[in-house]
N, C-alpha and C. Protein backbone atom coordinates (compact mmCIF):
# COMPACT_ATOMS: atom_id res chain seq x y z
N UNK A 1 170.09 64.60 23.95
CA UNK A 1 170.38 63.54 22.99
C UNK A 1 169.14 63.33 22.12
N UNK A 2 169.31 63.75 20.91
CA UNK A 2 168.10 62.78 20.38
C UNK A 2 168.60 62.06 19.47
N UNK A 3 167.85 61.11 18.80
CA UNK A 3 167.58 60.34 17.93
C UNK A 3 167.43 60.11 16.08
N UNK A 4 168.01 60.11 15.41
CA UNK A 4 167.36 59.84 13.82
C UNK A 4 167.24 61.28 13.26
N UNK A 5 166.14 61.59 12.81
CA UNK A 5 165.78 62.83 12.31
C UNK A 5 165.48 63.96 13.46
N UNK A 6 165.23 63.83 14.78
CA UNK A 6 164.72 64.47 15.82
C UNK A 6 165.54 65.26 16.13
N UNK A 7 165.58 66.98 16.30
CA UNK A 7 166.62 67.61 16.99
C UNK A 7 166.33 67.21 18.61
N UNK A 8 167.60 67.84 18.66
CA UNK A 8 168.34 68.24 20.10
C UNK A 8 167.29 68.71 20.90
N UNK A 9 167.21 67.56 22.12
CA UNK A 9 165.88 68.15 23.10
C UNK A 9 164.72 67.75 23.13
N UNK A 10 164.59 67.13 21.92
CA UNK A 10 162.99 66.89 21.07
C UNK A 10 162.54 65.40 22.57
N UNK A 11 163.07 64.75 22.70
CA UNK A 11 162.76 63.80 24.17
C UNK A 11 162.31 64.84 25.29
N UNK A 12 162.82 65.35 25.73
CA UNK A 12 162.29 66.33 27.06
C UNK A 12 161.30 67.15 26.20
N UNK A 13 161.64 67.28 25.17
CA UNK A 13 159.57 67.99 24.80
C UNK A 13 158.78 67.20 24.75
N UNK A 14 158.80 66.00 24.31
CA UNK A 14 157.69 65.02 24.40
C UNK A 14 157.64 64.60 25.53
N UNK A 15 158.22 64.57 26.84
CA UNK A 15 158.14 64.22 28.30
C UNK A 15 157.39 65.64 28.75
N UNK A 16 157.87 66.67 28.54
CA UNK A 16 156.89 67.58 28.91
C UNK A 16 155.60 67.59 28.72
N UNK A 17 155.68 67.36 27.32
CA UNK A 17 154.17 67.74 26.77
C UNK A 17 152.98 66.72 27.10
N UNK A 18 154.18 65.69 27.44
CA UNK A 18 153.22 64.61 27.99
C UNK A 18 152.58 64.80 29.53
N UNK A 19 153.30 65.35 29.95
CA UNK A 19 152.88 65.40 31.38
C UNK A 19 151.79 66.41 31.62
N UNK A 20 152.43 67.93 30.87
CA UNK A 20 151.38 68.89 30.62
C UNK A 20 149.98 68.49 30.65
N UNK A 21 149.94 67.89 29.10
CA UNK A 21 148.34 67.00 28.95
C UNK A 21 147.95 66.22 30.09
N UNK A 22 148.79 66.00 30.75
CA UNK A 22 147.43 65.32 31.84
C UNK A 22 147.79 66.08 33.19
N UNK A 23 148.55 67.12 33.52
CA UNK A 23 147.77 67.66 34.20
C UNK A 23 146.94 68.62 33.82
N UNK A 24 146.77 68.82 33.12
CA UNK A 24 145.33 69.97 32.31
C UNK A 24 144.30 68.53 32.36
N UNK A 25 144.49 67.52 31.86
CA UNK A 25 142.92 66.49 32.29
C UNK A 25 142.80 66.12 33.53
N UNK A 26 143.57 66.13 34.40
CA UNK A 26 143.46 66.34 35.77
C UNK A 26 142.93 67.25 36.40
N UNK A 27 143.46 68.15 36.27
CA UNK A 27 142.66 69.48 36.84
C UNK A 27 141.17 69.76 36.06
N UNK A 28 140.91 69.36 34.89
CA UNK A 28 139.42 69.34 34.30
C UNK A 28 138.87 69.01 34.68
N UNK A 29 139.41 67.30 35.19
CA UNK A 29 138.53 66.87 36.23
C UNK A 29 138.22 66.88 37.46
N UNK A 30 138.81 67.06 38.27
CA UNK A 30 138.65 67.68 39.55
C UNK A 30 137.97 68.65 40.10
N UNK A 31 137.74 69.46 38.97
CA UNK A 31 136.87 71.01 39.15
C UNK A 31 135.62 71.10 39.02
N UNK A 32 134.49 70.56 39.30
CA UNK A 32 133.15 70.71 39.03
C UNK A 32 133.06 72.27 38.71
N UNK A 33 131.78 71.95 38.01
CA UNK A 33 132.01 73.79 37.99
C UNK A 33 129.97 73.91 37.89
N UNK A 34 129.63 75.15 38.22
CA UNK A 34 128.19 75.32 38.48
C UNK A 34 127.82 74.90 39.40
N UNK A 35 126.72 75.01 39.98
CA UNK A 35 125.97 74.89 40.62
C UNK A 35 125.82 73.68 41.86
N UNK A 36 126.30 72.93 42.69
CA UNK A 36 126.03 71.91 43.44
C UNK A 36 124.07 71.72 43.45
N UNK A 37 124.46 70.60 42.83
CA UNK A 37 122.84 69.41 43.12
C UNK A 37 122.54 68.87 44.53
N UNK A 38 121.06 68.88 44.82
CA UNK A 38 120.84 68.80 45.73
C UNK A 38 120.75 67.24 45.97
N UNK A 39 120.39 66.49 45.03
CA UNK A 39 120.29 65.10 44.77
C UNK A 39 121.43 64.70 43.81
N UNK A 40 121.76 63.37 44.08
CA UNK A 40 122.91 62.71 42.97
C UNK A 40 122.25 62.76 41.99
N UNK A 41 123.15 62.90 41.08
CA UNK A 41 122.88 62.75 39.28
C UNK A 41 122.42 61.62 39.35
N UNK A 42 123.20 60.10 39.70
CA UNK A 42 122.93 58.90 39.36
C UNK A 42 121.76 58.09 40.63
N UNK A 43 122.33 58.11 41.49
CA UNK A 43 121.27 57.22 42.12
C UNK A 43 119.98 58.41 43.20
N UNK A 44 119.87 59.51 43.35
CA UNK A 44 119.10 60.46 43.65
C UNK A 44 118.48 60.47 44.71
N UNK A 45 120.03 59.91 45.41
CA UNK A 45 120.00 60.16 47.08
C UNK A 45 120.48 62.06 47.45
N UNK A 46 119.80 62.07 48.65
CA UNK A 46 120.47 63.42 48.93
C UNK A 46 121.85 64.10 49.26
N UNK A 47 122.19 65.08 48.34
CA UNK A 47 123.49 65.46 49.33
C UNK A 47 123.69 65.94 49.95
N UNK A 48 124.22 65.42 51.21
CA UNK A 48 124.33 66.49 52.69
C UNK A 48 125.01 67.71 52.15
N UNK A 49 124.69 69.03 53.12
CA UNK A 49 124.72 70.11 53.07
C UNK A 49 126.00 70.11 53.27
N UNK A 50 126.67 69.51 54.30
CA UNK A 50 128.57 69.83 54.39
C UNK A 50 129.44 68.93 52.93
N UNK A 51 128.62 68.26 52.38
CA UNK A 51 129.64 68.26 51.06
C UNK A 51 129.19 68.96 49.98
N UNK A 52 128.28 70.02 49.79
CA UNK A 52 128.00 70.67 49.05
C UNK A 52 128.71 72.10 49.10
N UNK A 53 128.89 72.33 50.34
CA UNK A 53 129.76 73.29 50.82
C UNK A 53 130.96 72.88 50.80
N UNK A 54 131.35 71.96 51.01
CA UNK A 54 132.91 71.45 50.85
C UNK A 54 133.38 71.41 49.59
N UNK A 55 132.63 70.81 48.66
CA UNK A 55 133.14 71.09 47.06
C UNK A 55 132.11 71.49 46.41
N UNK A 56 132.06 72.75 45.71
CA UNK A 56 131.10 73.51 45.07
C UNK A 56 131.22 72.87 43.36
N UNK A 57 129.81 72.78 43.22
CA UNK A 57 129.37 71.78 41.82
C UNK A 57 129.62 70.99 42.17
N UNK A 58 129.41 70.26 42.77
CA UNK A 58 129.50 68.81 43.08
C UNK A 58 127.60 68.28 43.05
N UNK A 59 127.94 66.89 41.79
CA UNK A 59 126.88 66.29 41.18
C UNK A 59 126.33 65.03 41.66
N UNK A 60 127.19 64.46 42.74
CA UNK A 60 127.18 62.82 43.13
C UNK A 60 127.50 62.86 44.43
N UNK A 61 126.53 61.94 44.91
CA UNK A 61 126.77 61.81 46.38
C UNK A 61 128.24 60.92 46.73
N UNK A 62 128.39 60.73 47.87
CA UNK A 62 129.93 59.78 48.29
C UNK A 62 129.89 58.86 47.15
N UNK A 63 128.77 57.91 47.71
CA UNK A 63 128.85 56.17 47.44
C UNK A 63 128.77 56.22 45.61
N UNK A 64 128.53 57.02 44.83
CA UNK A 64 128.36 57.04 43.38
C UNK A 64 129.78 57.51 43.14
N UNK A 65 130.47 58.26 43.75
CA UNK A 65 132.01 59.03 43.44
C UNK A 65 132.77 58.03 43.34
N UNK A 66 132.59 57.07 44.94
CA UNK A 66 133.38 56.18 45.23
C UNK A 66 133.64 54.98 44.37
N UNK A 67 132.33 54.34 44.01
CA UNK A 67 132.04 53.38 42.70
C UNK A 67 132.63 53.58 41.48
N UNK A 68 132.33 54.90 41.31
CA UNK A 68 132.73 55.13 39.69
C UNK A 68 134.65 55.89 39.93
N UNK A 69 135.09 56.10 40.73
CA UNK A 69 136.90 55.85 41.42
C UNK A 69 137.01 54.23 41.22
N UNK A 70 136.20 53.27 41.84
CA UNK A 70 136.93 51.72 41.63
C UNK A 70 136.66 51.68 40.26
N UNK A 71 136.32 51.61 39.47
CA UNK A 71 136.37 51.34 38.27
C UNK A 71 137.71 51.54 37.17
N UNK A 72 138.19 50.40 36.77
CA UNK A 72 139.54 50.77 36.45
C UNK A 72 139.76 51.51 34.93
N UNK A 73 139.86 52.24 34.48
CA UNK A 73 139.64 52.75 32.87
C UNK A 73 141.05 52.52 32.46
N UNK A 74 141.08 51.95 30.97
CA UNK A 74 142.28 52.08 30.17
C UNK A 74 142.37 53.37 29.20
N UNK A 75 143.45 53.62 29.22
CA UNK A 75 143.54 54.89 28.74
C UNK A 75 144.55 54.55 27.50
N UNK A 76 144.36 54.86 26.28
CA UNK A 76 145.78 54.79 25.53
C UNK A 76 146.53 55.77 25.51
N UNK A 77 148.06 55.51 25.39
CA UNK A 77 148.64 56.65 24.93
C UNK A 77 148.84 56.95 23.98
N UNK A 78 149.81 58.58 23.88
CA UNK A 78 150.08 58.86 22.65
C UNK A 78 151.36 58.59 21.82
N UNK A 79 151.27 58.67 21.14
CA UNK A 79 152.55 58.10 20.37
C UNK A 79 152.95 59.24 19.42
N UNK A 80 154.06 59.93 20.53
CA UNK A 80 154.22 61.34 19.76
C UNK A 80 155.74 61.09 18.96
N UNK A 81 156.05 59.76 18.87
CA UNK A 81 157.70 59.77 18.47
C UNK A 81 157.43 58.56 16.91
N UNK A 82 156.32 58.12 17.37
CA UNK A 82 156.25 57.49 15.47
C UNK A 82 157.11 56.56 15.02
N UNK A 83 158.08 56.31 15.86
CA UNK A 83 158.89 55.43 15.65
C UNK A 83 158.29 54.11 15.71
N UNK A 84 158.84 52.73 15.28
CA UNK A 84 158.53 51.43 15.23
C UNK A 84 158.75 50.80 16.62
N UNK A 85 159.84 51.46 17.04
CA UNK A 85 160.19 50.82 18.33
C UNK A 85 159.09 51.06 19.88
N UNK A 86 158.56 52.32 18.93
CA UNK A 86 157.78 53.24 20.50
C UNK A 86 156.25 52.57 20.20
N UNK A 87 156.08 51.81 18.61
CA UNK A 87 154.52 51.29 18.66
C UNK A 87 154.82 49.51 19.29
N UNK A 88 155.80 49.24 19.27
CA UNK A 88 155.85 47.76 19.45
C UNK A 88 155.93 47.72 20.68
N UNK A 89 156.12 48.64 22.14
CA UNK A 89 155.71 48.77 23.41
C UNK A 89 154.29 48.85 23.68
């Protein structure tokens, strides 16, 4: 079903494409990549040897991971349909 000027389908592409995009920023983030630090980036405590081996590139000890996880971020979305109705949500 679509809508106005939109062909046929054009909803399940923008549900796709939406989802796509964040699992590609999901998986970006999740992946350290290079080298594991021996000290945290931020507070430059040491990192034990079994989480350096457990996730390779890894930059931050627990308690800095954990802190910066509570932190709540707003994210906007996108507004791939332009319509009036989809900006007034």
């Amino acid at each position: 079903m679509a809508g106005g000027w939109a062909k046929d389908g054009a909803v399940s592409e923008q549900i796709e494409a939406s989802i796509s995009d964040e699992l590609a920023r999901m998986k970006a983030r999740r992946a350290p990549v290079g080298e594991s630090l021996t000290h945290c980036a931020e507070c430059e405590e040491p990192i034990p040897d079994a989480r350096r081996k457990a996730i390779p590139g890894v930059k931050l000890c627990v308690d800095c991971v954990a802190e910066r996880d509570a932190v709540f971020k707003v994210r906007g979305g996108i507004n791939r349909r332009g319509s009036k109705d989809s900006q007034l949500k």
